[in-house]
C-alpha atoms as a PDB file:
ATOM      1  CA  UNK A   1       0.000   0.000   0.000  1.00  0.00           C
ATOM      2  CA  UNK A   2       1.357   3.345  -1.014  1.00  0.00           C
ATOM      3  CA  UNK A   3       0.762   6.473   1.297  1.00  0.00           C
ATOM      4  CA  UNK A   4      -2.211   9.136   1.594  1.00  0.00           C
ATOM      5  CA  UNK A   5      -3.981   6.875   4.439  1.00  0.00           C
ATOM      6  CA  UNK A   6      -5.728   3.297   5.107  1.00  0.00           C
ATOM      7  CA  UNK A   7      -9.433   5.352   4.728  1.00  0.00           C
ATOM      8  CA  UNK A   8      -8.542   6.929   1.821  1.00  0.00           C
ATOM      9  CA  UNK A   9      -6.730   3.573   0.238  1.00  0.00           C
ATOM     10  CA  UNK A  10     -10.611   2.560   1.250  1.00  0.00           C
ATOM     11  CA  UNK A  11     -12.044   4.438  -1.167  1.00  0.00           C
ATOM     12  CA  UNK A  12     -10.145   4.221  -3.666  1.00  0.00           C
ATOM     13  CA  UNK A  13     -10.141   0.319  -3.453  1.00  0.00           C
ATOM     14  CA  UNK A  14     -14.276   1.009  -3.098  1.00  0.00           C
ATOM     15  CA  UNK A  15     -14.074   2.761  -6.418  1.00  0.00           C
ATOM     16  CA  UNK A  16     -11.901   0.314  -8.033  1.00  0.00           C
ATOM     17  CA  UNK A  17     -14.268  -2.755  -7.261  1.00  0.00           C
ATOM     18  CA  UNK A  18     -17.535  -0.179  -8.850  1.00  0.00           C
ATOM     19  CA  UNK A  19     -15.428  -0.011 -12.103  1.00  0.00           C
ATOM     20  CA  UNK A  20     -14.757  -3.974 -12.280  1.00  0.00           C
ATOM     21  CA  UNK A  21     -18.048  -5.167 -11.457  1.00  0.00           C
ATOM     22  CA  UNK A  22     -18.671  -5.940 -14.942  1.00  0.00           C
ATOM     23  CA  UNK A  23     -15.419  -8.685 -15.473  1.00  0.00           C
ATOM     24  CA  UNK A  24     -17.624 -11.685 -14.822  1.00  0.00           C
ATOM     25  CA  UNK A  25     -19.976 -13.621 -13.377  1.00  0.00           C
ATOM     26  CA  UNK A  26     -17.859 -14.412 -10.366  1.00  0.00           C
ATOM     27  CA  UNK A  27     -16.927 -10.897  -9.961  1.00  0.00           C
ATOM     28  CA  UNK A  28     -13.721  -9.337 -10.776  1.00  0.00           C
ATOM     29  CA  UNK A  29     -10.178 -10.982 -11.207  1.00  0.00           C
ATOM     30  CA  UNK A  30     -12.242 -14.150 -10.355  1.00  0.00           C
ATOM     31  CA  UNK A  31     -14.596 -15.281 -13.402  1.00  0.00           C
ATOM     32  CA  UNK A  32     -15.441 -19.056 -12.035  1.00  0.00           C
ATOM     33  CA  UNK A  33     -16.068 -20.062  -8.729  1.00  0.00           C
ATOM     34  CA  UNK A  34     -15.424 -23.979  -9.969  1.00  0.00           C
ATOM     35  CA  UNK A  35     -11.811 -22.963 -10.250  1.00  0.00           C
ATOM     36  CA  UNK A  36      -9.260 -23.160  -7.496  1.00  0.00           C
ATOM     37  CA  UNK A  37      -8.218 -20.769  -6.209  1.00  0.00           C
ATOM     38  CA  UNK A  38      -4.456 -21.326  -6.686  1.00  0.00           C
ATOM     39  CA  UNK A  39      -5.206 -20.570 -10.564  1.00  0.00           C
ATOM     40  CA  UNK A  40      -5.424 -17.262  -9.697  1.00  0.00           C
ATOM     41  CA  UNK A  41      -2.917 -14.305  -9.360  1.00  0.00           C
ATOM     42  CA  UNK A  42      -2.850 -12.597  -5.666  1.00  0.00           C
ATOM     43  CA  UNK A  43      -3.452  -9.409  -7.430  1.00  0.00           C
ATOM     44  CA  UNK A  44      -6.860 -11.205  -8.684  1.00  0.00           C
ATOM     45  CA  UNK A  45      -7.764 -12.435  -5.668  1.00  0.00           C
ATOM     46  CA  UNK A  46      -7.357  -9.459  -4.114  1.00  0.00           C
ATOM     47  CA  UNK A  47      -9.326  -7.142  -6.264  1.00  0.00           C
ATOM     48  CA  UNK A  48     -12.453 -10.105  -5.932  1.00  0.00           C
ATOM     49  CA  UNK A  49     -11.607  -8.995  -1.674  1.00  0.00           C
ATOM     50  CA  UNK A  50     -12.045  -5.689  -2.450  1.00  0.00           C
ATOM     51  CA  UNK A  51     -15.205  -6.615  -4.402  1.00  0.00           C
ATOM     52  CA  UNK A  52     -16.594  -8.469  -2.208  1.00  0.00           C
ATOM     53  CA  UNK A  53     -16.056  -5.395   0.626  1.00  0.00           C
ATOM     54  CA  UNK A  54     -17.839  -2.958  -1.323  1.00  0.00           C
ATOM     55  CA  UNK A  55     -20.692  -5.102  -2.083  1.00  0.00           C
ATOM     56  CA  UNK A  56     -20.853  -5.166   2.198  1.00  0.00           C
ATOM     57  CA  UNK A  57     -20.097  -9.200   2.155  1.00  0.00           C
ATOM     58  CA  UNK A  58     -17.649  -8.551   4.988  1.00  0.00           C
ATOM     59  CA  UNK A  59     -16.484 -12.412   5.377  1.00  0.00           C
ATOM     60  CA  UNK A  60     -16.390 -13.455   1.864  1.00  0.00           C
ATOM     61  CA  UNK A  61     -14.224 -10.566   1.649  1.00  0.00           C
ATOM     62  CA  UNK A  62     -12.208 -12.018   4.623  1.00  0.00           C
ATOM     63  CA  UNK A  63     -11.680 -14.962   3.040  1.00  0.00           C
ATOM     64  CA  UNK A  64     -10.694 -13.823   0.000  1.00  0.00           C
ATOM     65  CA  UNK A  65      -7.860 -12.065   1.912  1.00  0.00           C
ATOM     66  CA  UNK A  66      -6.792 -14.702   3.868  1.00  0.00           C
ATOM     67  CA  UNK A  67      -6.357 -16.832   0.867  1.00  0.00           C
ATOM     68  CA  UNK A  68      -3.630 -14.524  -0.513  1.00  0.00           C
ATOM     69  CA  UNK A  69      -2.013 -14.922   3.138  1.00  0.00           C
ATOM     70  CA  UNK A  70      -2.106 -18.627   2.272  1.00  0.00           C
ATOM     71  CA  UNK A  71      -1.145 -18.868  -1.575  1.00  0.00           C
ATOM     72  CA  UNK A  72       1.298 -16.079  -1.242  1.00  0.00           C
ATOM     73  CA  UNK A  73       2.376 -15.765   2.380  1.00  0.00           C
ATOM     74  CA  UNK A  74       5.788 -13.721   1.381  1.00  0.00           C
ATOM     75  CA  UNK A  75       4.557 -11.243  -1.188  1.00  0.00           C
ATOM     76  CA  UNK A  76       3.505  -7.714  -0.491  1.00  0.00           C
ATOM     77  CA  UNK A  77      -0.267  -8.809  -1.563  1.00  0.00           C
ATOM     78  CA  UNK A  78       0.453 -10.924   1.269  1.00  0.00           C
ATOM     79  CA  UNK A  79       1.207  -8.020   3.458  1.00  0.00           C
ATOM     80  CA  UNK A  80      -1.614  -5.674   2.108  1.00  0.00           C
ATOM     81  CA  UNK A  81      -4.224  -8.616   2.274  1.00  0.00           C
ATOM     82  CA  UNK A  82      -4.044  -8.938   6.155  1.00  0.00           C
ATOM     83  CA  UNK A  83      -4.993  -5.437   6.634  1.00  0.00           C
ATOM     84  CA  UNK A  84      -7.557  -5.527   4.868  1.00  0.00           C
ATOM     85  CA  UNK A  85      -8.383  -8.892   6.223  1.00  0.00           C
ATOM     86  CA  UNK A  86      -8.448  -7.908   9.885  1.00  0.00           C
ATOM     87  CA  UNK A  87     -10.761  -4.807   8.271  1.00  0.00           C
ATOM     88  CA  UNK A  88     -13.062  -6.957   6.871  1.00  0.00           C
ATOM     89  CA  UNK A  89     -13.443  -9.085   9.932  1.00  0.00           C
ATOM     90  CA  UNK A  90     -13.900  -5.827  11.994  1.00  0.00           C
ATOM     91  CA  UNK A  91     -16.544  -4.904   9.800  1.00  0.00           C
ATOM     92  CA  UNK A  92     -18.207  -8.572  10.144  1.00  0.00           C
ATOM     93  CA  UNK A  93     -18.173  -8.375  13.286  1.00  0.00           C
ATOM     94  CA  UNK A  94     -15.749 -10.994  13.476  1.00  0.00           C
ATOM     95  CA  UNK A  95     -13.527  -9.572  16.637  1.00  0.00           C
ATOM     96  CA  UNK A  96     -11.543 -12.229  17.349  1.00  0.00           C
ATOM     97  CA  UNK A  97     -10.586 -12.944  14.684  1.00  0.00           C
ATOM     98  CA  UNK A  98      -9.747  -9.231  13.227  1.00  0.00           C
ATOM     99  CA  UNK A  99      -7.545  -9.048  16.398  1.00  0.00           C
ATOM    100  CA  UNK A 100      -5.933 -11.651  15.405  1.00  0.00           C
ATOM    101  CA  UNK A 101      -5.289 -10.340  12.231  1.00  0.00           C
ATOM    102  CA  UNK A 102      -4.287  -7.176  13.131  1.00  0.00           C
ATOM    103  CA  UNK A 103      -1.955  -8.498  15.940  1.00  0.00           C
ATOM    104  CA  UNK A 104      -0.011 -10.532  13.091  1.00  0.00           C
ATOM    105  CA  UNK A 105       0.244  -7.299  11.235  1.00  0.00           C
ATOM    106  CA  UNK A 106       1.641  -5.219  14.186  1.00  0.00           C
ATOM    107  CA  UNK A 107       4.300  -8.292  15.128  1.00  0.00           C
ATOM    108  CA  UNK A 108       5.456  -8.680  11.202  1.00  0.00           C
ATOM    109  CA  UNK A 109       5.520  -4.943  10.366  1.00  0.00           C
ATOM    110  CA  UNK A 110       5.700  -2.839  13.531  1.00  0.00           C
ATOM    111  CA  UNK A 111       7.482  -0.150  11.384  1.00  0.00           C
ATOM    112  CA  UNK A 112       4.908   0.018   8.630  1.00  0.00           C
ATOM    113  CA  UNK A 113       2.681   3.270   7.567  1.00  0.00           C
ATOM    114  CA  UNK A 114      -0.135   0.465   8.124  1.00  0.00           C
ATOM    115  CA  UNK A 115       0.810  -0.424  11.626  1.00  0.00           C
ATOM    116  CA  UNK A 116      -0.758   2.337  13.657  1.00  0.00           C
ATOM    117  CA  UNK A 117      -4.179   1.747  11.820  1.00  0.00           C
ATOM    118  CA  UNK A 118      -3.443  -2.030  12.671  1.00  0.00           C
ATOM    119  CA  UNK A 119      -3.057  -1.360  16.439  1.00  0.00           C
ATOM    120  CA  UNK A 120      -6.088   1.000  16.221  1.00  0.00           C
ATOM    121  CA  UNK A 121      -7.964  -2.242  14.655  1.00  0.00           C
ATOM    122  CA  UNK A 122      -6.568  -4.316  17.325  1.00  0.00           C
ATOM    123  CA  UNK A 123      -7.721  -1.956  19.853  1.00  0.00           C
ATOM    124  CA  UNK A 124     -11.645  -1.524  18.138  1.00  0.00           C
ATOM    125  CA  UNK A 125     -12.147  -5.407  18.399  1.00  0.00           C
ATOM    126  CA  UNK A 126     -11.805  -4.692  22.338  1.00  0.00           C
ATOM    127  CA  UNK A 127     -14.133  -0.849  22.414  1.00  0.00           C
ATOM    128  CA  UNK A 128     -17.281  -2.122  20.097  1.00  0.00           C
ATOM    129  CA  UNK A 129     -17.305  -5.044  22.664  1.00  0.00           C
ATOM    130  CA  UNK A 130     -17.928  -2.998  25.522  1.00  0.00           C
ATOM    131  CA  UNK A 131     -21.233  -4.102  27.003  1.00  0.00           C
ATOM    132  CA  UNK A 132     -23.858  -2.516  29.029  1.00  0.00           C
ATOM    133  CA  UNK A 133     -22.187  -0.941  32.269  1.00  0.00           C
ATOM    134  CA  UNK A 134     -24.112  -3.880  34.387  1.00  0.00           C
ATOM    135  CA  UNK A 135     -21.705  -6.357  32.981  1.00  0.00           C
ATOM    136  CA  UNK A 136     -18.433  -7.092  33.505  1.00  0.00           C
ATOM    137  CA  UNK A 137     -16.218  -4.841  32.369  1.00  0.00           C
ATOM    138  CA  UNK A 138     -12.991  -6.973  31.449  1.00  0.00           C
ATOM    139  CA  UNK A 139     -13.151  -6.078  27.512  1.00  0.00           C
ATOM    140  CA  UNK A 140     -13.016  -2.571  28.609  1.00  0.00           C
ATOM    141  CA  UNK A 141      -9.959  -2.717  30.710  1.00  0.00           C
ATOM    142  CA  UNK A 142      -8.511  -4.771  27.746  1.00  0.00           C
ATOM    143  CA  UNK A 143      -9.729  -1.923  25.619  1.00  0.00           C
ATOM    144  CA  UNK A 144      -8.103   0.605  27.457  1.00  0.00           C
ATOM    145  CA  UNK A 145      -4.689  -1.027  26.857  1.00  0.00           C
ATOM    146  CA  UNK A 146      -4.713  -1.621  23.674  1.00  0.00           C
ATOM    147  CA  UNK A 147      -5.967   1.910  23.110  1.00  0.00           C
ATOM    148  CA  UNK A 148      -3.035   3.361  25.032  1.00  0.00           C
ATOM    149  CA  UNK A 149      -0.489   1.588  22.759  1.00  0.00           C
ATOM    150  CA  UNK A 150      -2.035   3.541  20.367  1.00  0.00           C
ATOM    151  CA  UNK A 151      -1.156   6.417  21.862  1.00  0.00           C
ATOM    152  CA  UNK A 152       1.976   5.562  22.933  1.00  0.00           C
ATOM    153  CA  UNK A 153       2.991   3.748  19.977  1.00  0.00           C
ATOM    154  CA  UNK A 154       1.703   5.952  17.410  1.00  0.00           C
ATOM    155  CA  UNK A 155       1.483   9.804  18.711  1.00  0.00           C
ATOM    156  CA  UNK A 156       1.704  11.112  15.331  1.00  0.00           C
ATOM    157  CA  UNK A 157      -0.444   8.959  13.364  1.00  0.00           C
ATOM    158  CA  UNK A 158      -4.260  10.236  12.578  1.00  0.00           C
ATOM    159  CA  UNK A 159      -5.791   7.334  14.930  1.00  0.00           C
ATOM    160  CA  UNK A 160      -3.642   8.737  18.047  1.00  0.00           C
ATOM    161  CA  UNK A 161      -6.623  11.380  18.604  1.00  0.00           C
ATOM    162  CA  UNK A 162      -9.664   9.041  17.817  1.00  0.00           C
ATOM    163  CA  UNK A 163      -7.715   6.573  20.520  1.00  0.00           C
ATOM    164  CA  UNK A 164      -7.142   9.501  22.858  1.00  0.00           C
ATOM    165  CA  UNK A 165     -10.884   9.892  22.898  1.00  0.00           C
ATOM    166  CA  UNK A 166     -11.760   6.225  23.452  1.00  0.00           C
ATOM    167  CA  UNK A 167     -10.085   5.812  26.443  1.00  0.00           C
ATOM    168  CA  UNK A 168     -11.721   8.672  27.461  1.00  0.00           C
ATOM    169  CA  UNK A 169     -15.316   7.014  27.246  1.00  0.00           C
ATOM    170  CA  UNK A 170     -13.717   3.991  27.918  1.00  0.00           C
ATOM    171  CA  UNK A 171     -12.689   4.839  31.526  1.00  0.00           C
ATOM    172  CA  UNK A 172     -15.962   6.988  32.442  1.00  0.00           C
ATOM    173  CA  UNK A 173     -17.482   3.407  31.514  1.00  0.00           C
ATOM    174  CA  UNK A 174     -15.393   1.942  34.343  1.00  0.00           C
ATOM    175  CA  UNK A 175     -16.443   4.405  36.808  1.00  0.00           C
ATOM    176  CA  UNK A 176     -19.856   4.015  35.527  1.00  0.00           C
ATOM    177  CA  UNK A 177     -19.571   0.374  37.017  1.00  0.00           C
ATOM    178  CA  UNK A 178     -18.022   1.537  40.260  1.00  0.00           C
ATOM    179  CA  UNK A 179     -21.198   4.176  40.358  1.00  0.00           C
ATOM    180  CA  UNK A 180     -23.378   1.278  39.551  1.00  0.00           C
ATOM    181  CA  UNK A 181     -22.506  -0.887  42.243  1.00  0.00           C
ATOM    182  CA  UNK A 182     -21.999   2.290  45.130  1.00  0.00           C
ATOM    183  CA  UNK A 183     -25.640   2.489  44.470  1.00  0.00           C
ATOM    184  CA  UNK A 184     -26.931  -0.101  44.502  1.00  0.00           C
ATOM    185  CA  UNK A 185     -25.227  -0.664  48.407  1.00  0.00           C
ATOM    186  CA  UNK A 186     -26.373   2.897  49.271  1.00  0.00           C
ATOM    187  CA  UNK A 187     -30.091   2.054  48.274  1.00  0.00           C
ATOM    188  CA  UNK A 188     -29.707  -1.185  50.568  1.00  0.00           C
ATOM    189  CA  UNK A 189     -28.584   0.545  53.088  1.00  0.00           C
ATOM    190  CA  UNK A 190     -25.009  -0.731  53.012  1.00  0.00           C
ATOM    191  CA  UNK A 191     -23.184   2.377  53.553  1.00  0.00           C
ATOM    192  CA  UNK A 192     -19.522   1.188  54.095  1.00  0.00           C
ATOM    193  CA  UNK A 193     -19.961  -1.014  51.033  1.00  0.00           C
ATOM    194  CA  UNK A 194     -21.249   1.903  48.934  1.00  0.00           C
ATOM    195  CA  UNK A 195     -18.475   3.907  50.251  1.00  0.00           C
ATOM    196  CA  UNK A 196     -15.484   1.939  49.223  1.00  0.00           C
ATOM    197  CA  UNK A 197     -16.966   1.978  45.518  1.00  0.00           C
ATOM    198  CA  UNK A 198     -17.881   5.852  45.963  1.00  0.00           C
ATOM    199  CA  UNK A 199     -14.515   6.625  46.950  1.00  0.00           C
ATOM    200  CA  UNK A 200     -12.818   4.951  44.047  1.00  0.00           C
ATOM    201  CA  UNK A 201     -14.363   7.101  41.644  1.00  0.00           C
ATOM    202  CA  UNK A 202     -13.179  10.547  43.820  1.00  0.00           C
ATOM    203  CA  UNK A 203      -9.353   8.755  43.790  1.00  0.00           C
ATOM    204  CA  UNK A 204      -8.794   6.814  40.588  1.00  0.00           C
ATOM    205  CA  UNK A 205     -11.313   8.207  38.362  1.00  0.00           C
ATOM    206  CA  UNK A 206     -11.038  11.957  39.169  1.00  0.00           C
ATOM    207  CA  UNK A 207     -11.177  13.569  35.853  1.00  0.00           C
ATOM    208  CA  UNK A 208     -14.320  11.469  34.340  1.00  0.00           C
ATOM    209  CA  UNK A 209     -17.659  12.434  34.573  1.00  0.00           C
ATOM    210  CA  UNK A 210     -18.582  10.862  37.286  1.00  0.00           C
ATOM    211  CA  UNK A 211     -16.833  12.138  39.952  1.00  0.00           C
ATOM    212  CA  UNK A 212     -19.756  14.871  41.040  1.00  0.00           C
ATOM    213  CA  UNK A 213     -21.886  12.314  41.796  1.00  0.00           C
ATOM    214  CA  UNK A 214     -19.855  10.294  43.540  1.00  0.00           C
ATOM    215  CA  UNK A 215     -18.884  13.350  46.000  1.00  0.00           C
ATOM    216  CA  UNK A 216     -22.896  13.440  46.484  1.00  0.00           C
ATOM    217  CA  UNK A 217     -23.044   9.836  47.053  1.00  0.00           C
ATOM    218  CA  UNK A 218     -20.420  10.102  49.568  1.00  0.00           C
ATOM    219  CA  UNK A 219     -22.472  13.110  51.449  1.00  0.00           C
ATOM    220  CA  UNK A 220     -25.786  10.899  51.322  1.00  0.00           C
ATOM    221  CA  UNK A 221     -23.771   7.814  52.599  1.00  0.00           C
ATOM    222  CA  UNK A 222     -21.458   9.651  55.559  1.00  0.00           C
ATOM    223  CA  UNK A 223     -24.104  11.708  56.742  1.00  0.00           C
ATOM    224  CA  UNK A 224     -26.472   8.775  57.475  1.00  0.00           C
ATOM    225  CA  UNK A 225     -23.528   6.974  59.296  1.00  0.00           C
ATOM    226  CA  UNK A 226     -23.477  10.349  61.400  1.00  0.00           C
ATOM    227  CA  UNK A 227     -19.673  10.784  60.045  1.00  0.00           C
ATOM    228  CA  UNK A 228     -20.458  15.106  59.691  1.00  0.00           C
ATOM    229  CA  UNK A 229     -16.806  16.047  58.845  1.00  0.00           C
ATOM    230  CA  UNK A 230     -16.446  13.232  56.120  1.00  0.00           C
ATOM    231  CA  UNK A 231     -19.693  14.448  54.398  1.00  0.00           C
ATOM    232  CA  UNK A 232     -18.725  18.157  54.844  1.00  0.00           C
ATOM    233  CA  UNK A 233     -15.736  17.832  53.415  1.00  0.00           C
ATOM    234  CA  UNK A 234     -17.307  15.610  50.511  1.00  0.00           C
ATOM    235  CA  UNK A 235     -18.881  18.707  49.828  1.00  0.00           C
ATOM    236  CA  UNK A 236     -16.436  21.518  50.481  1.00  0.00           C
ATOM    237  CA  UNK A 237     -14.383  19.305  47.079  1.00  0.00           C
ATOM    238  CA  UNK A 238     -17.742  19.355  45.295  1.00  0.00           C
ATOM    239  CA  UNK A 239     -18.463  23.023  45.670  1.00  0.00           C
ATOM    240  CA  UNK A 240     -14.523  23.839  45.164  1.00  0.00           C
ATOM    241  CA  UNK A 241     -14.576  22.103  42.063  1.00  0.00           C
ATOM    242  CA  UNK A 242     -18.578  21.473  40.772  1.00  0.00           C
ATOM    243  CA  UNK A 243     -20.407  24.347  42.369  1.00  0.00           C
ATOM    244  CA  UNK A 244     -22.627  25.410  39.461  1.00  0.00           C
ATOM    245  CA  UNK A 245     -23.831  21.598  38.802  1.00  0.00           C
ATOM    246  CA  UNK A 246     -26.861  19.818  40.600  1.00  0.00           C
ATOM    247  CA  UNK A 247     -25.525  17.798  42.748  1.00  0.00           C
ATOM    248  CA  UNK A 248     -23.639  20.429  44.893  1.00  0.00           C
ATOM    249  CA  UNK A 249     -26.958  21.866  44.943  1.00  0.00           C
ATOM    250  CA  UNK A 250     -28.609  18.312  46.237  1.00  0.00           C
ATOM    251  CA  UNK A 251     -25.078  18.119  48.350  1.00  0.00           C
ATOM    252  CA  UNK A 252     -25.700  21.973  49.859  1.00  0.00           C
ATOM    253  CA  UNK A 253     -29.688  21.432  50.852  1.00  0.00           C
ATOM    254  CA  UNK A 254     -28.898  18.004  52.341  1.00  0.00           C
ATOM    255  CA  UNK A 255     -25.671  19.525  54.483  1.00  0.00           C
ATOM    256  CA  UNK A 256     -27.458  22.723  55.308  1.00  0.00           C
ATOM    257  CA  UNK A 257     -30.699  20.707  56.281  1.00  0.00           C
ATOM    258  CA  UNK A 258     -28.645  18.775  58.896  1.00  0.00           C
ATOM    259  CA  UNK A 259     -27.411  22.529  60.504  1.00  0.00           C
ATOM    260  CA  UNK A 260     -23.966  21.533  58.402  1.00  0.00           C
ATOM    261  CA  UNK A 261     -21.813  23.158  55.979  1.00  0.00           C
ATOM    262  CA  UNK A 262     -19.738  21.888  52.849  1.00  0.00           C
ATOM    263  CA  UNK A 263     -16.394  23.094  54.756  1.00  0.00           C
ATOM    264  CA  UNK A 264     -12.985  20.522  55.307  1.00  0.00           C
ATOM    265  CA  UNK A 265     -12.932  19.435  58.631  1.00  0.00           C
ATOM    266  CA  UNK A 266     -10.892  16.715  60.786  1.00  0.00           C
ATOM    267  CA  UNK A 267      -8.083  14.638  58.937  1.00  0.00           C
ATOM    268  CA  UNK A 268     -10.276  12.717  57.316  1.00  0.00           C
ATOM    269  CA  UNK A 269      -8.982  11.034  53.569  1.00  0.00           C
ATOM    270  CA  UNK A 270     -11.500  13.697  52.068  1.00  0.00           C
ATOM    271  CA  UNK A 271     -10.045  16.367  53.936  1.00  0.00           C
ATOM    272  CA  UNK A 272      -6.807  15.970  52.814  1.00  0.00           C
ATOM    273  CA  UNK A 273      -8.200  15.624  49.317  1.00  0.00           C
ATOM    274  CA  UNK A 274      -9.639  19.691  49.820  1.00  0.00           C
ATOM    275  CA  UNK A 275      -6.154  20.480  50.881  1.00  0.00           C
ATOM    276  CA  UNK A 276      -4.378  19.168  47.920  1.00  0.00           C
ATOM    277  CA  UNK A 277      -7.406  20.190  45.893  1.00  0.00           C
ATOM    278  CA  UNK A 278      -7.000  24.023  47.285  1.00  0.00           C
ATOM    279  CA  UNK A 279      -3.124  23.785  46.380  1.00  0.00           C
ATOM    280  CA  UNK A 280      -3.982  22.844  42.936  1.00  0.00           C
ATOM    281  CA  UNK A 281      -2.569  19.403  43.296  1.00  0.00           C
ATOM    282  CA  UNK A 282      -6.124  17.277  42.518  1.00  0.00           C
ATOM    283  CA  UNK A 283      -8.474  17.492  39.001  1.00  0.00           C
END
C-alpha cells in the first residue's frame, strides 16, 4: 500500500471494485467459482476482496484475503491482504478474529505506515465489545490497553486522537460500574460497602464524569452513618470544584438541612483531598 492513508486507500479500493463489477460472473479478477483458487494471481484475488467489501459481504471478503495470506504468504499482496483482512473481519463483526489479524500485522511490520491503523484495529475489536455498564467490564480494561499503545505507539499517526478519545469514554465506563454498584449498596442501606466503591471514583477516576456524583453519594452515605466532617468535606471538594452543577446543589440542601456546611474538617482522607485540591494538586 502506497501512502495518503488506510481510509482513503478505502475508497479508492471502493471505487476500483464499482469499475470492475462488470469482469464476470464471479466478480472481478475471479470469473469461475469452480476454479481453485491457486489458478489465480494474488493481485486477482485481491481485487475479488475488495469486491466483495464494497458489495458489504464482509467475510467473503475475509476470506478472500486470507487466501492470498495462504497462496502467497511472502509477497507484499500478502502483506496488504491482512490489513484488509483484519478490516473486513472488523466490519463482520468478526472480533476475534480481526484481532488476530491485526496483531499478526503489528508483530510482522511494527514499522509500517499500516501499523498504527493495525493497532487502532486491534484496539476496536476490544471498544465495540464494551457491554452494558451492568456487565463485567474486562473487555473494557482490555480496551483501554490496547488503546493506550495507540497512543503511545503511534502519537503522530491520525488514529492517536480518535484513541485519545476512546479511552476517554472507555474509563468513564469503568467508573460508571463503580457508580453502579456504590448504588446499589447505598439504596440497601449498606453504607460502608457503597463507600469503598464511591470513593474509588473521587481517587482513581477523578477527571471522568462521574466524579460529582460520587462526592454526592459520599455526602448521602457519611451523613447517614453520622460521620459530619467526612460528608462536609465531601462537599467543600464538590463546591470547590462542581459548584454550578446539581448535585452540589442536592449536596448543599442536604448539608445545610442537617445545621452543616460543605467546609474541610478533621483529617479525614476527604479532607486531605480539599487540601491538595485548594493547592492545585487534585483534578
Amino acid at each position: 500500500m502506497t501512502g495518503g492513508g488506510f481510509g482513503t486507500r478505502l475508497a479508492g479500493a471502493a471505487l476500483l471494485a464499482i469499475m470492475l463489477t462488470g469482469c464476470g460472473n464471479g466478480g472481478p479478477g475471479i470469473d469461475n467459482a469452480d476454479t481453485p483458487m491457486e489458478s489465480f494471481t494474488a493481485e486477482q484475488i485481491f481485487e475479488r476482496g475488495e469486491y466483495e467489501l464494497d458489495r458489504g459481504k464482509y467475510e467473503d471478503s475475509a476470506e478472500y484475503f486470507s487466501e492470498i495470506e495462504r497462496l502467497y504468504p511472502y509477497s507484499d499482496w500478502a502483506k496488504r491482504a491482512l490489513i484488509m483482512n483484519a478490516f473486513a473481519q472488523h466490519r463482520a463483526k468478526n472480533y476475534d478474529q480481526s484481532r488476530a489479524a491485526a496483531q499478526r500485522y503489528v508483530d510482522f511490520y511494527p514499522t509500517d505506515e499500516d501499523a498504527a491503523y493495525a493497532q487502532y484495529l486491534l484496539a476496536l475489536s476490544y471498544y465495540d465489545q464494551i457491554d452494558e455498564i451492568g456487565r463485567d467490564q474486562g473487555l473494557t480494561f482490555q480496551a483501554l490497553q490496547a488503546l493506550r499503545a495507540v497512543i503511545e505507539r503511534y502519537p503522530d499517526s491520525e488514529y492517536a486522537r480518535s484513541s485519545i478519545l476512546k479511552f476517554d469514554l472507555a474509563f468513564d465506563h469503568l467508573a460508571g460500574k463503580e457508580m453502579e454498584v456504590g448504588r446499589y449498596y447505598l439504596r440497601r442501606d449498606h453504607f460502608a460497602a457503597a463507600i469503598n466503591r464511591f470513593r474509588i471514583v473521587v481517587e482513581e477516576f477523578q477527571s471522568t464524569s462521574q466524579t460529582p456524583e460520587a462526592l454526592h453519594r459520599l455526602v448521602e452515605a457519611y451523613l447517614s452513618l453520622g460521620l459530619t466532617d467526612e460528608a462536609q468535606s465531601a462537599g467543600a471538594i464538590l463546591g470547590y470544584n462542581f459548584q454550578s452543577s446539581q448535585w452540589y446543589e442536592d449536596s448543599y440542601r442536604l448539608l445545610t438541612g442537617a445545621g452543616l456546611a460543605p467546609e474541610a474538617r478533621g483529617d479525614n482522607w476527604l479532607s486531605q483531598i480539599y487540601r491538595q485540591t485548594v493547592k492545585g494538586e487534585w483534578l
